[in-house]
C-alpha atoms as a PDB file:
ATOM      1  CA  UNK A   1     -74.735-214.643 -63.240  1.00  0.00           C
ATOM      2  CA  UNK A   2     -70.672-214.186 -63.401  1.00  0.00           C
ATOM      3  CA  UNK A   3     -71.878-210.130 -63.787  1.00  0.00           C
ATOM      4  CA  UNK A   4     -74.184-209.829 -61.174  1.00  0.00           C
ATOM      5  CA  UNK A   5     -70.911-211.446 -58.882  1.00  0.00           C
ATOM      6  CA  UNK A   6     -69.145-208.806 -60.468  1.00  0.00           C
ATOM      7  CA  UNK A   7     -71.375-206.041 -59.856  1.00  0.00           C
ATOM      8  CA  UNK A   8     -71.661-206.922 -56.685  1.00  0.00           C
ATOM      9  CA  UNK A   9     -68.371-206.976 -56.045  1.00  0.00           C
ATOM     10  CA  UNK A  10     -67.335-203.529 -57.587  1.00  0.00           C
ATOM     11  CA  UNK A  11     -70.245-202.033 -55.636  1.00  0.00           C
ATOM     12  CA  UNK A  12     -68.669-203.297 -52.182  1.00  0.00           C
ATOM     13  CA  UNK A  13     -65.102-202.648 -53.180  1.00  0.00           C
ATOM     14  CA  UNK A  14     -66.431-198.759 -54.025  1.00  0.00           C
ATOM     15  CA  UNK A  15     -68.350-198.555 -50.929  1.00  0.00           C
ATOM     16  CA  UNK A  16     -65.379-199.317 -48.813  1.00  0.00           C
ATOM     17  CA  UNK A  17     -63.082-197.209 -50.757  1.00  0.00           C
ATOM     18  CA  UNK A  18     -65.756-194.339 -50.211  1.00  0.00           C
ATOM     19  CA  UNK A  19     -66.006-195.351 -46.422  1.00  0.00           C
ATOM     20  CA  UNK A  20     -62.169-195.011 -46.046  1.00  0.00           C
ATOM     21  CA  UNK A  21     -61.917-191.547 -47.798  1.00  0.00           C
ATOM     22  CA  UNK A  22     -64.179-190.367 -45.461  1.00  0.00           C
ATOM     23  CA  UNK A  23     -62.347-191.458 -42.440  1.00  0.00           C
ATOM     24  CA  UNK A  24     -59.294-190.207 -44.282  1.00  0.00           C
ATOM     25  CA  UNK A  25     -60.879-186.578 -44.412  1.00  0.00           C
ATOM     26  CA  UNK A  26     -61.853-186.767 -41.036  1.00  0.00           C
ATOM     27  CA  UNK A  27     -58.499-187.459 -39.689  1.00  0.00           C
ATOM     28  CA  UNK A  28     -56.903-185.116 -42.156  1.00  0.00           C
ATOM     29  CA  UNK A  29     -59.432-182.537 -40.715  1.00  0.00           C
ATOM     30  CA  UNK A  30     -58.673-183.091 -37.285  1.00  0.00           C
ATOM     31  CA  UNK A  31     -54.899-182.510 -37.953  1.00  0.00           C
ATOM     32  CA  UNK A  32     -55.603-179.161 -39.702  1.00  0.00           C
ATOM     33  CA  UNK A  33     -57.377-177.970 -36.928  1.00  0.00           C
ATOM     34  CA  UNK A  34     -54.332-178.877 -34.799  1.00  0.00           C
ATOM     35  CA  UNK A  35     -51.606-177.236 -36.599  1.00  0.00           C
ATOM     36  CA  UNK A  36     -53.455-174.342 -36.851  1.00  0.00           C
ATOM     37  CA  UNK A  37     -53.970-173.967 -32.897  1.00  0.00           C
ATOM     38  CA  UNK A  38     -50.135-174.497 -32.897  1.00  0.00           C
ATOM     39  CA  UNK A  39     -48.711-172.372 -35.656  1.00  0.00           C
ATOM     40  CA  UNK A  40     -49.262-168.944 -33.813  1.00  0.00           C
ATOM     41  CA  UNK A  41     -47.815-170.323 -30.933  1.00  0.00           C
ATOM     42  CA  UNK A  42     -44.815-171.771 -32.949  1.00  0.00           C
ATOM     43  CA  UNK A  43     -44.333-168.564 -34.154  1.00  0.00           C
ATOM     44  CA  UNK A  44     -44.261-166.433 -31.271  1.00  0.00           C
ATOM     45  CA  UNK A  45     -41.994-168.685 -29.255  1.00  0.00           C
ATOM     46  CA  UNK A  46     -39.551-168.983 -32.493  1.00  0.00           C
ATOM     47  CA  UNK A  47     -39.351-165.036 -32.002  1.00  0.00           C
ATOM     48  CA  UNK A  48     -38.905-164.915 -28.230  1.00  0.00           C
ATOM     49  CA  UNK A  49     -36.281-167.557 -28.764  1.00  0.00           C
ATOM     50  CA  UNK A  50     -33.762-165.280 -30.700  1.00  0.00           C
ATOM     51  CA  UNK A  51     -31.532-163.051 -28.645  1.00  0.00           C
ATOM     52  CA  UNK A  52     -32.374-159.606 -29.188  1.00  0.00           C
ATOM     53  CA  UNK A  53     -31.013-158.426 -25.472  1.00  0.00           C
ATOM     54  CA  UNK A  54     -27.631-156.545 -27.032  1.00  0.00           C
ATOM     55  CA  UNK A  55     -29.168-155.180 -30.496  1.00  0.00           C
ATOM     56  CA  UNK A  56     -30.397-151.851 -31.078  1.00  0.00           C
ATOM     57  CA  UNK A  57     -33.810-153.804 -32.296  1.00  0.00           C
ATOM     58  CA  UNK A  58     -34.875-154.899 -28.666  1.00  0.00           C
ATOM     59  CA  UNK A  59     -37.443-156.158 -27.705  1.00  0.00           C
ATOM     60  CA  UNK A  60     -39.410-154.081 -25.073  1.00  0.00           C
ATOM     61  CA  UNK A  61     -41.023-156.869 -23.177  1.00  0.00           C
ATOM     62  CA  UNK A  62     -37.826-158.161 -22.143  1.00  0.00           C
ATOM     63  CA  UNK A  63     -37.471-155.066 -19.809  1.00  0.00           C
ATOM     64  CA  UNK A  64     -41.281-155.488 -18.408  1.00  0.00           C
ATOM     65  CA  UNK A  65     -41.791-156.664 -14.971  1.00  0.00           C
ATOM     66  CA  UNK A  66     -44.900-158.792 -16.078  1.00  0.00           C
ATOM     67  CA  UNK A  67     -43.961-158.746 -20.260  1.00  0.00           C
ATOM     68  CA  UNK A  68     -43.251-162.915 -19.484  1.00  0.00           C
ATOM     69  CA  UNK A  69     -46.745-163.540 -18.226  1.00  0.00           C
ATOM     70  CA  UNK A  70     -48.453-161.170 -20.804  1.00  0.00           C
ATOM     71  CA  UNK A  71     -46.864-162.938 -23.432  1.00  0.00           C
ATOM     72  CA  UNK A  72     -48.131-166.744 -22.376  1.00  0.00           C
ATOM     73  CA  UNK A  73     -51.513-164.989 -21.691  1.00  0.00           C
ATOM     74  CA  UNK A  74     -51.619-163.637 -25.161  1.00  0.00           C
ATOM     75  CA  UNK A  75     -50.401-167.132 -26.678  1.00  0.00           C
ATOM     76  CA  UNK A  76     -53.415-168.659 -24.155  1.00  0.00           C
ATOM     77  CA  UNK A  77     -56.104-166.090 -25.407  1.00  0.00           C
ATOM     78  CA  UNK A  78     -55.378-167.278 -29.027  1.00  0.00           C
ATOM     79  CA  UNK A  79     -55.545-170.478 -28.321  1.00  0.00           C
ATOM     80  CA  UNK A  80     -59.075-170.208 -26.853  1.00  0.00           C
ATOM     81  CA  UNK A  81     -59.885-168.323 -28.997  1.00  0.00           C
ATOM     82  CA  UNK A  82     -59.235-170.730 -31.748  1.00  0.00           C
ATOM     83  CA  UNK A  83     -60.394-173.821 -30.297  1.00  0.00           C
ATOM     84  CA  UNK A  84     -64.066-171.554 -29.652  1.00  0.00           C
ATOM     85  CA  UNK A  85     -63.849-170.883 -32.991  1.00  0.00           C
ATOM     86  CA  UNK A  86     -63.441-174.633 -34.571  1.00  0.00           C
ATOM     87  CA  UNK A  87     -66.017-175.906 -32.152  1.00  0.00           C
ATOM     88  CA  UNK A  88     -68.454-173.099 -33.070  1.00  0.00           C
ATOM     89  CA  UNK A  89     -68.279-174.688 -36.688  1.00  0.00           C
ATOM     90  CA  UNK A  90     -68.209-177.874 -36.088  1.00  0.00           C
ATOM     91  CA  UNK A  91     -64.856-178.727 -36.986  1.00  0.00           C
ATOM     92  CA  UNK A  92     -63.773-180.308 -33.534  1.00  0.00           C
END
């Protein structure tokens, strides 16, 4: 009788163990997906942020009329494009 208790036991303490690792992957999913979306976008802004105006390695967008808006378009277009992409699979 003591080791059916104990059976029983084990078998719930494993089933919530398995119920939390799934959660766990789920959340751990979800965060993927979001630093994903936001590494491209890290890196461009990390590379607009340096202060190329005086070096022989300039940027040419600097001297656009419409190279600002471009750029956030092209960091919008990726991030559509990425969030289409994780909710075509199923990950969001």
């Amino acid at each position: 009788m003591t080791e059916t208790y104990r059976d029983l036991a084990s078998g719930a303490r494993d089933i919530y163990l398995n119920s939390l690792s799934v959660s766990t992957n789920e959340v751990m999913k979800k965060l993927t997906v979001v630093a994903t979306i936001v590494l491209p976008l890290t890196f461009v802004v990390g590379l607009y942020d340096m202060n190329f105006r005086n070096s022989p390695y300039n940027m040419p967008e600097f001297a656009w009329t419409y190279g600002y808006p471009a750029v956030m378009v092209g960091m919008l277009s990726v991030t559509v494009i990425l969030l289409a992409y994780f909710r075509k699979m199923e990950w969001l």
